[in-house]
Protein backbone atom coordinates (compact mmCIF):
# COMPACT_ATOMS: atom_id res chain seq x y z
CA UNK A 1 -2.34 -6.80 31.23
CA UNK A 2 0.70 -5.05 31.77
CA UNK A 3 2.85 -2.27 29.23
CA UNK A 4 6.23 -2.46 28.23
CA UNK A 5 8.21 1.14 27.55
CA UNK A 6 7.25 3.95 25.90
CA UNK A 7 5.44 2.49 23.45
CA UNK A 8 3.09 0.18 24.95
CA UNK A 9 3.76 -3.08 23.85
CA UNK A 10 2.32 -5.64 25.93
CA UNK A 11 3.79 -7.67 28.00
CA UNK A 12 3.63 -10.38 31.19
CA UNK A 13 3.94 -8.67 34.48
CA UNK A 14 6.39 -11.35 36.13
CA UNK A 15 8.29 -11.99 33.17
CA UNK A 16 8.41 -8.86 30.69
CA UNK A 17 10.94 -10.37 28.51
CA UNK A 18 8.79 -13.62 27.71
CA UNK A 19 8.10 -13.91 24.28
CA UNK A 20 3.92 -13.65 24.09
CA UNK A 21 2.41 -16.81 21.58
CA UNK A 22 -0.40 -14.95 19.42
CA UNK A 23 -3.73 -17.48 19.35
CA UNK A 24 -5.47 -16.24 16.67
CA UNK A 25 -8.79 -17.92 17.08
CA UNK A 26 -9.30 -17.64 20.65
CA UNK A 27 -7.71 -13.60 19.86
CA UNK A 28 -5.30 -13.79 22.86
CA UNK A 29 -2.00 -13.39 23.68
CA UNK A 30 -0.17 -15.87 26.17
CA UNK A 31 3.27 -15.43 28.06
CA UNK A 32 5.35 -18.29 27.06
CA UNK A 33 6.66 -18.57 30.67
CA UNK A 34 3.98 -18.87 32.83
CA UNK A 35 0.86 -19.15 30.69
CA UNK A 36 -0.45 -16.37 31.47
CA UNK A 37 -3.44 -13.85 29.26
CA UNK A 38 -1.37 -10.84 28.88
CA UNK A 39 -3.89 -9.45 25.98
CA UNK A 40 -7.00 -10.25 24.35
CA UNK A 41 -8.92 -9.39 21.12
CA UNK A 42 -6.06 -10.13 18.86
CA UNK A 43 -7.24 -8.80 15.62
CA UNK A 44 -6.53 -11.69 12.64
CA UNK A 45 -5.15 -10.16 9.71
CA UNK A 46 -5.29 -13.44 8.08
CA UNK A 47 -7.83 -14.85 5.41
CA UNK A 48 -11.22 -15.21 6.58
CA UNK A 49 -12.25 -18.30 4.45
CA UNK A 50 -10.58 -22.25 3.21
CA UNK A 51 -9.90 -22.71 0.48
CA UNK A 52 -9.51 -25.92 -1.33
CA UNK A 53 -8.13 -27.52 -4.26
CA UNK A 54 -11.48 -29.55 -5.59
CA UNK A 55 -13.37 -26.02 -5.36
CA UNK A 56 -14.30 -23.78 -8.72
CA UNK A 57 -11.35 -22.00 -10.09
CA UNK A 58 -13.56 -18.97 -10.32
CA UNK A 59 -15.13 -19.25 -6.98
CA UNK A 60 -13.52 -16.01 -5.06
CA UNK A 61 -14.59 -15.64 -1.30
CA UNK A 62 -12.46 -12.77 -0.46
CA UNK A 63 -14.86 -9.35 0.26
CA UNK A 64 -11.98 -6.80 1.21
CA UNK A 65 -10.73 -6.62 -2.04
CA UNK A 66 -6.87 -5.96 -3.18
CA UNK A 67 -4.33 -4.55 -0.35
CA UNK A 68 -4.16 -0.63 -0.41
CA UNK A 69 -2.08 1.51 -3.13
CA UNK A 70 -0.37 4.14 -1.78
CA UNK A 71 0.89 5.78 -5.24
CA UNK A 72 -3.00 5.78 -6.60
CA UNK A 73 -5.18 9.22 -5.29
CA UNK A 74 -7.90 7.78 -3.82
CA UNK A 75 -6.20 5.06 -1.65
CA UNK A 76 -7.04 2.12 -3.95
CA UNK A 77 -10.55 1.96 -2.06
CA UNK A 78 -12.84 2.08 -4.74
CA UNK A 79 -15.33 -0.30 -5.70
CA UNK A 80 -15.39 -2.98 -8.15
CA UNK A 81 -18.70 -4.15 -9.53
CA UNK A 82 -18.89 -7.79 -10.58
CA UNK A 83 -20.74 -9.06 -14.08
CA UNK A 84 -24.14 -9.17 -13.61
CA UNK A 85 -25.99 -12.63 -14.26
CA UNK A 86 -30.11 -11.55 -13.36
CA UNK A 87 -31.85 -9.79 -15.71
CA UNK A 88 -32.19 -6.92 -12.85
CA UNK A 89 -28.62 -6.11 -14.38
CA UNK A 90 -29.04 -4.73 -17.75
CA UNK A 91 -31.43 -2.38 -18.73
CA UNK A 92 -34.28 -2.43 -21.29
CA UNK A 93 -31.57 -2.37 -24.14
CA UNK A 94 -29.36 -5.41 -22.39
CA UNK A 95 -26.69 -2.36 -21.46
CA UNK A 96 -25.16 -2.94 -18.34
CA UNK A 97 -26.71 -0.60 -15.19
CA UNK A 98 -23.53 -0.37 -13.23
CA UNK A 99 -20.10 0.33 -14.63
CA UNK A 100 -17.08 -0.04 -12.92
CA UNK A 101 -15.41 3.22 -15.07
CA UNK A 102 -17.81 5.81 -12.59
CA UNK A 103 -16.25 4.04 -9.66
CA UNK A 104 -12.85 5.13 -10.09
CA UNK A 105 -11.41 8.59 -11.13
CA UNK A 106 -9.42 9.16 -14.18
CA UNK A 107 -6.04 10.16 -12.74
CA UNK A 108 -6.55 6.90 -11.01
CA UNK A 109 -7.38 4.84 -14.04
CA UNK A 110 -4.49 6.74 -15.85
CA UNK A 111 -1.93 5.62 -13.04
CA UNK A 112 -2.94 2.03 -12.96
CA UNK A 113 -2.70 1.47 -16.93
CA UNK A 114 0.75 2.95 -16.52
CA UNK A 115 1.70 0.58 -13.34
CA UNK A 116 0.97 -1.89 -15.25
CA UNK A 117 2.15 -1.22 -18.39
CA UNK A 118 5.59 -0.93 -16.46
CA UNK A 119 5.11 -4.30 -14.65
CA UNK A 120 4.66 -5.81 -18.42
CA UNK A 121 7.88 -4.23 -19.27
CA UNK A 122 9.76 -5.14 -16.14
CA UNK A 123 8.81 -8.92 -16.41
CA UNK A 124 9.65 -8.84 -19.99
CA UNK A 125 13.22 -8.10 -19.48
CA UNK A 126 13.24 -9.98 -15.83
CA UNK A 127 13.68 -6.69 -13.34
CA UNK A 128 13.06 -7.45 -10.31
CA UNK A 129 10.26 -5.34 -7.98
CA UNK A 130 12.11 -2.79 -6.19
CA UNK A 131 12.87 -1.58 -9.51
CA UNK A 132 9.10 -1.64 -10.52
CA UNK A 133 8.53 -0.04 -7.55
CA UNK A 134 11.04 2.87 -8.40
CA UNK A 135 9.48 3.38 -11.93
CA UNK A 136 5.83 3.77 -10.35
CA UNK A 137 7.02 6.43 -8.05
CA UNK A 138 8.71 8.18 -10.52
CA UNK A 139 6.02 8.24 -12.98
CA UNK A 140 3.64 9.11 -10.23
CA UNK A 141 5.93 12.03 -9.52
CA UNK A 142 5.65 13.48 -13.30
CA UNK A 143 1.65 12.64 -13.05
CA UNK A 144 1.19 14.46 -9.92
CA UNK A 145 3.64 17.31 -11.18
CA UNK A 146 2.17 17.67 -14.70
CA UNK A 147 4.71 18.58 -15.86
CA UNK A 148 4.97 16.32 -19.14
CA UNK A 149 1.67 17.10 -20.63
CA UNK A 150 2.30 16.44 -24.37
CA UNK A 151 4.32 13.27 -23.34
CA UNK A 152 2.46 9.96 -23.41
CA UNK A 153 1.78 7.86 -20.50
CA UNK A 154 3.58 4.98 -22.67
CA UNK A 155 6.42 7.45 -23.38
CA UNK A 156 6.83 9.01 -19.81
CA UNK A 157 6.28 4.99 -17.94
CA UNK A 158 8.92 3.49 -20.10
CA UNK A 159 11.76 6.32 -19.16
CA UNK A 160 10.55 5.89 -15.62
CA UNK A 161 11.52 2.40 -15.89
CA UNK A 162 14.76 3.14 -17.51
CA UNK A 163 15.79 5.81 -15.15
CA UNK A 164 14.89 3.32 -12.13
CA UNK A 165 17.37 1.22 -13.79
CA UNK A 166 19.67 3.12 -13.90
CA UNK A 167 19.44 4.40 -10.02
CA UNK A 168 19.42 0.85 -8.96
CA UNK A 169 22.64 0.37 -10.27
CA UNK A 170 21.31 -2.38 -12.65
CA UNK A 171 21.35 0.15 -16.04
CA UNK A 172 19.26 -1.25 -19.61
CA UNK A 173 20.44 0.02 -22.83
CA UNK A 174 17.52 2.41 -24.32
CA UNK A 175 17.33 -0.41 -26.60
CA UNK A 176 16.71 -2.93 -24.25
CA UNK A 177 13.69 -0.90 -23.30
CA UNK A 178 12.32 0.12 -26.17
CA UNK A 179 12.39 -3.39 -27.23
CA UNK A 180 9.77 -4.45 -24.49
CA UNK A 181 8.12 -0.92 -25.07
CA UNK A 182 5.57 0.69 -27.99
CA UNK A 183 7.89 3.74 -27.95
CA UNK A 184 10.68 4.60 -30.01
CA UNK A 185 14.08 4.93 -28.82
CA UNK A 186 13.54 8.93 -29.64
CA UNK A 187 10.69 9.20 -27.80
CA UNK A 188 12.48 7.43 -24.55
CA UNK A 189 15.30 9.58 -24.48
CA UNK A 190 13.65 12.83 -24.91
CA UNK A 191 11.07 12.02 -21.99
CA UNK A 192 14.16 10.83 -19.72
CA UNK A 193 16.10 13.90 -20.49
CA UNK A 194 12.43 16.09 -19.58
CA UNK A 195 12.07 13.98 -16.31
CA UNK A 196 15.73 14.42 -14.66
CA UNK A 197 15.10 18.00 -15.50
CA UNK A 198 11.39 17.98 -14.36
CA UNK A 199 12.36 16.00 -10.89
CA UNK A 200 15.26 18.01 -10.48
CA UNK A 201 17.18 14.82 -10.07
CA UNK A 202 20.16 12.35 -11.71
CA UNK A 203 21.90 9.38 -12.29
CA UNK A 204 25.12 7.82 -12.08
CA UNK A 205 27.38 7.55 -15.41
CA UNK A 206 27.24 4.50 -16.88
CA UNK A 207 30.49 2.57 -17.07
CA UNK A 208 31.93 -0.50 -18.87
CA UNK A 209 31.31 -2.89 -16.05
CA UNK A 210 27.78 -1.99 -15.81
CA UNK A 211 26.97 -4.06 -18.95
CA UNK A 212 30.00 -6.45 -18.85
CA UNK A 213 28.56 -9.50 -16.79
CA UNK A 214 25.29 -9.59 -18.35
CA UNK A 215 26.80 -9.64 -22.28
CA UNK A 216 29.32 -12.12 -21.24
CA UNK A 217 26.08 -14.40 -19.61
CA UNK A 218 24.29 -14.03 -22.43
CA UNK A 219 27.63 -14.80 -24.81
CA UNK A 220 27.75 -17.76 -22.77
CA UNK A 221 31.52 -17.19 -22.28
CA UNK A 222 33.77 -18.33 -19.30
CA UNK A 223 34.89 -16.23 -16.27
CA UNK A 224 38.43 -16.20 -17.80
CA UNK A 225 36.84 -14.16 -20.70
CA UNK A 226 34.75 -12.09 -18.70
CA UNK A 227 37.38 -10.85 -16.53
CA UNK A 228 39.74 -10.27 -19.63
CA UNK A 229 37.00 -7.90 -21.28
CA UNK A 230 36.71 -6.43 -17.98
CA UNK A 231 40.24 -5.47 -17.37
CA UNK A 232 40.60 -4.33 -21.29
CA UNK A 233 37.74 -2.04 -21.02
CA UNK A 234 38.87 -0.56 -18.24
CA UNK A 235 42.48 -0.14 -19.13
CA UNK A 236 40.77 1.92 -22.58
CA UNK A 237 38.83 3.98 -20.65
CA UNK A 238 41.51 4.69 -18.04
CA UNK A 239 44.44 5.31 -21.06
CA UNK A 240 41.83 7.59 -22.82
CA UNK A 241 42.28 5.51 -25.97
CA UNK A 242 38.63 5.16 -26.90
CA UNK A 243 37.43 9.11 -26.47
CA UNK A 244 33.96 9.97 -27.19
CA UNK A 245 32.92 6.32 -27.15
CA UNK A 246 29.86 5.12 -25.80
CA UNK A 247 30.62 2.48 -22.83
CA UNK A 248 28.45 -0.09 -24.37
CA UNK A 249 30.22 -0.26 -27.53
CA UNK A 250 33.53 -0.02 -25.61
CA UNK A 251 32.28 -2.96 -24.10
CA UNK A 252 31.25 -5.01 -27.00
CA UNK A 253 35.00 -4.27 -28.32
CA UNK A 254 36.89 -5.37 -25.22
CA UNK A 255 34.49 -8.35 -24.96
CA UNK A 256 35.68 -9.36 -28.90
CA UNK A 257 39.09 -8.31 -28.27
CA UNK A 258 39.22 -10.95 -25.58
CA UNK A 259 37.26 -13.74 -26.75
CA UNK A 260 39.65 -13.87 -29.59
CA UNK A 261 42.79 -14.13 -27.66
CA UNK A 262 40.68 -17.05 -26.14
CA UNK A 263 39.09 -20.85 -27.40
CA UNK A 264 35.64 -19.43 -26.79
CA UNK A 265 35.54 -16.91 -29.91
CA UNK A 266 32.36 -14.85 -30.88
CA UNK A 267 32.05 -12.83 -33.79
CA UNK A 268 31.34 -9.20 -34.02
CA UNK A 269 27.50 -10.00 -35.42
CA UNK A 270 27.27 -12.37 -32.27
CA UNK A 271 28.14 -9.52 -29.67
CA UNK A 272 26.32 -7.10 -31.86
CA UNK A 273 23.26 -8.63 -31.11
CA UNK A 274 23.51 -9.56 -27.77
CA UNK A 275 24.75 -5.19 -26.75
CA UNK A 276 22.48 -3.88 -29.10
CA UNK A 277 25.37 -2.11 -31.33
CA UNK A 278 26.02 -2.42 -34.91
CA UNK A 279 28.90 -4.48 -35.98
CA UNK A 280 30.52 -1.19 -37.44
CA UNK A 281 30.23 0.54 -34.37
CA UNK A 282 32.28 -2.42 -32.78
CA UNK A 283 34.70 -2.52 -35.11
CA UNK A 284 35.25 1.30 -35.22
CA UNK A 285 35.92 0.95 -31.14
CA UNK A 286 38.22 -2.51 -31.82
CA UNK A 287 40.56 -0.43 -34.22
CA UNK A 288 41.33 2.19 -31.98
CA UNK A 289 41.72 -0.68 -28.79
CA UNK A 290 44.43 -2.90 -31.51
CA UNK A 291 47.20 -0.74 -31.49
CA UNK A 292 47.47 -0.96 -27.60
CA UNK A 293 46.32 -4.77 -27.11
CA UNK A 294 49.71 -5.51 -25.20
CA UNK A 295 49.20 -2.87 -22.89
CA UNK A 296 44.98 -4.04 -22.44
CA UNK A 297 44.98 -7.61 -21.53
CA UNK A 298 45.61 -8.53 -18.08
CA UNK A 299 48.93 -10.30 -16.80
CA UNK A 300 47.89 -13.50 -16.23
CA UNK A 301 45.76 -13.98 -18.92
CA UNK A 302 46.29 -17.22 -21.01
CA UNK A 303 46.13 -17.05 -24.61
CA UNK A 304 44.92 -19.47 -27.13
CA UNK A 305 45.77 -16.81 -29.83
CA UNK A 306 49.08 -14.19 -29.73
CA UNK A 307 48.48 -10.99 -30.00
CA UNK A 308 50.26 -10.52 -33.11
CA UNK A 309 47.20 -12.93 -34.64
CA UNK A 310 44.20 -10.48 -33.47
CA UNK A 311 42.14 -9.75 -36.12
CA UNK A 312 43.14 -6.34 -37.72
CA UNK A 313 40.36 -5.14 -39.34
């Protein structure tokens, strides 16, 4: 066996730039050169059973148990006791002699209902897993820290999982996540204002664009459209013409202002739904856009409907 570098990876002696083929059952490793054993008693990390389709759905062979949890305390290595089926299992009043609550700590069981309760949410709303991942650090990080004691777990997972939004550059409105969550929008932003300040960290602004692709998807309106809204948002923002205006509802105005000039029109009730904003709160945002629609919509946009024929309001 021979070593290659500081680091000792292992390697053929006449050719140490060989790539080595890994033969898991006879646990060696062979230099694709010459053939030669460079290293034995490969350890397979693979499964150590078959399985096969015709077996019993609820037939598990696997005796290692789950992979290992960084975020939980104890290193996820606790021990799960199955149902029993002998009467050597229950006791003289058919109670069950082993529980599977004295096998695992309370912080731990606390941390896994909120991991999961934040997985529900995620997959609710279709968040991918490095965003999961995000929230269950950061709600670790206000477990560990106590510092949100009168905060429920609920409360204190589902701003975790809007904050991790919002630092993966992928931002949900609160009510977005309040409407996969038992909490009330309240209750959400109050614990995400305690945890920046608790964490002692931040997140970007949230812009027009932010929200723009998604409510256009979900409009089910062309490219055309989208880039239209875009370009009118921005140009509001930019001219100061909507001040003190959320960007979501900013949004929802550019994104009507547009579709009208357009074929594919949606109505304020439409968008409403779709940004989570009332249609009075659009409306309020489209009034102070109309005055300066010549000035919003991009050159080489093609309109169905003139300007002059915008809906006033």
């Amino acid at each position: 066996m021979a070593n290659r570098g500081r680091f000792n990876e292992v390697c053929c002696p006449q050719h140490p730039e060989a790539h080595l083929i890994e033969d898991y059952r006879a646990g060696d490793q062979i230099c694709s050169e010459c053939g030669l054993v460079v290293g034995d008693r490969v350890i397979d990390v693979g499964s150590e059973w078959r399985t096969f389709s015709n077996e019993k759905a609820n037939n598990d062979p696997s005796r290692v148990g789950g992979p290992e949890n960084p975020l939980l305390n104890g290193s996820d290595l606790s021990t799960i006791i199955g149902p029993g089926t002998g009467g050597a299992s229950f006791d003289a009043f058919g109670g069950s002699k082993y529980q599977n609550r004295r096998s695992m700590s309370s912080s731990d069981r606390a941390l896994i209902n909120a991991f999961r309760e934040i997985s529900n949410m995620a997959d609710k709303i279709n968040l991918p897993k490095t965003i999961i991942d995000r929230a269950n650090v950061l709600f670790k990080q206000v477990h560990d820290g106590k510092n949100l004691k009168s905060r429920s777990n609920d409360a204190i997972a589902s701003a975790s999982l809007y904050i991790a939004c919002r630092q993966e550059g992928v931002p949900r409105t609160f009510k977005e996540i309040c409407a996969v969550s038992k909490i009330s929008k309240k209750e959400i932003g109050r614990c995400f204002k305690l945890i920046l300040k608790a964490l002692e960290t931040q997140v970007d602004l949230i812009t027009t664009g932010d929200f723009m692709s998604r409510f256009c998807s979900n409009l089910g309106l062309p490219t055309s459209v989208q880039k239209a809204a875009t370009h009118i948002a921005r140009k509001a923002v930019d001219l100061d013409i909507v001040p003190g205006r959320s960007p979501i509802s900013v949004a929802a105005a550019a994104i009507y202002m547009a579709s009208q000039a357009s074929d594919d029109k949606r109505t304020q009730k439409e968008i409403g739904d779709i940004a989570g904003v009332a249609d009075v709160t659009i409306r309020q945002s489209y009034k102070l856009m109309y005055p300066h629609a010549k000035q919003l919509f991009p050159d080489d946009f093609k309109f169905s409907v003139s300007i002059e024929q915008l809906p006033q309001l």
